[in-house]
Protein backbone atom coordinates (compact mmCIF):
# COMPACT_ATOMS: atom_id res chain seq x y z
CA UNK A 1 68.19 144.11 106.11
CA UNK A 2 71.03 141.58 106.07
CA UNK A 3 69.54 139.42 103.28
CA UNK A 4 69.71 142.96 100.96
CA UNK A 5 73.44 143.22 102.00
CA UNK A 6 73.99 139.44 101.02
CA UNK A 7 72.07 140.11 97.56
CA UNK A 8 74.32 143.28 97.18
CA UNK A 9 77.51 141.44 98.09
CA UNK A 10 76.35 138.54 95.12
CA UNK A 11 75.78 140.94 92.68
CA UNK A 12 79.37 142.86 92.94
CA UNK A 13 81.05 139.23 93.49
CA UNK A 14 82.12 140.76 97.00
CA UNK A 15 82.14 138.58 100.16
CA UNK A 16 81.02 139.77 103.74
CA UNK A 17 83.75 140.14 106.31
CA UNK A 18 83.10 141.16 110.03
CA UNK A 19 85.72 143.18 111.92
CA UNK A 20 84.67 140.63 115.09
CA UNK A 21 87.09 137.44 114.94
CA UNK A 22 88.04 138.59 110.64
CA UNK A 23 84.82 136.68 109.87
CA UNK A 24 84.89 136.05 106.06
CA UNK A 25 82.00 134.52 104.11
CA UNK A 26 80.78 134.55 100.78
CA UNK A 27 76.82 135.38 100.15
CA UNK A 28 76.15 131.54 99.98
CA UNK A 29 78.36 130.81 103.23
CA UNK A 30 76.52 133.51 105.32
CA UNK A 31 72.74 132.61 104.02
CA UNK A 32 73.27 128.93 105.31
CA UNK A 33 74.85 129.94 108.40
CA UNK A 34 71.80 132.76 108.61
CA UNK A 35 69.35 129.83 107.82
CA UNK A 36 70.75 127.72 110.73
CA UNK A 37 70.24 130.90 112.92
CA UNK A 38 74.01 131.81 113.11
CA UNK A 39 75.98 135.75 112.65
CA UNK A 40 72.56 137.06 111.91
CA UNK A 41 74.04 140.57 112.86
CA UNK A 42 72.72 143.89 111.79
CA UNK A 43 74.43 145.02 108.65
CA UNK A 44 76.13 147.66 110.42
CA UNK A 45 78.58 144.66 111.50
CA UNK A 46 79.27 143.57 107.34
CA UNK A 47 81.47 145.02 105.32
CA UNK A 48 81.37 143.77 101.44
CA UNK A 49 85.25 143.11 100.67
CA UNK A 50 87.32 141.86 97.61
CA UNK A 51 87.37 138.29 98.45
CA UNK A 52 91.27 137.77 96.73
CA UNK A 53 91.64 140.44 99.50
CA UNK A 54 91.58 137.16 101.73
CA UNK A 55 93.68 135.35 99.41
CA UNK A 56 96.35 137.87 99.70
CA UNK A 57 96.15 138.06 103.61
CA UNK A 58 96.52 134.07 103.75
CA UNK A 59 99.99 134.43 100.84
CA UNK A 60 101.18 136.88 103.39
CA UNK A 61 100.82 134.74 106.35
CA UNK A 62 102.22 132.08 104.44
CA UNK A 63 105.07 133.84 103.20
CA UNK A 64 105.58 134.32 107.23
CA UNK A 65 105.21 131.07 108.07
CA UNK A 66 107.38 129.87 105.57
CA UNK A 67 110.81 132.44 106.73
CA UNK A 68 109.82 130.96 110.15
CA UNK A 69 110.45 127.38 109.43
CA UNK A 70 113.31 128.03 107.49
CA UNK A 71 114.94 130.19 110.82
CA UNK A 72 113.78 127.64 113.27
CA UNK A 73 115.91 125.35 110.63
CA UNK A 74 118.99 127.21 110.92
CA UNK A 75 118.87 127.61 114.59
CA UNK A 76 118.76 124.13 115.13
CA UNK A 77 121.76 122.83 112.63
């Protein structure tokens, strides 16, 4: 049952990602989504993950972004 998976997921201090679209949410996220009848998937489509693991993901991209910019700067000067 997904509601054991979200309890689970609060007790570790783990959030619930979904390999469809890299849906993150922490337990409190996905119950009110659940509530208003959204991503009530089986819990075979939840994974409980480190949520700084999505913190690190988003300083990556950043990081990216960031060397981007700065190219797209020296290109055009």
């Amino acid at each position: 049952m997904l509601k054991d998976l979200i309890e689970q997921a609060r007790r570790e201090g783990k959030w619930l990602w979904c390999a469809y679209q890299d849906l993150w949410f922490s337990p409190d996220q996905l119950e009110m989504h659940n509530a208003a009848g959204r991503f009530n998937w089986a819990p075979v489509n939840w994974k409980l993950r480190d949520p700084n693991e999505r913190l690190e993901e988003a300083k990556r991209r950043a990081e990216y972004a960031e060397a981007e910019v700065a190219r797209i700067r020296r290109e055009i000067s």
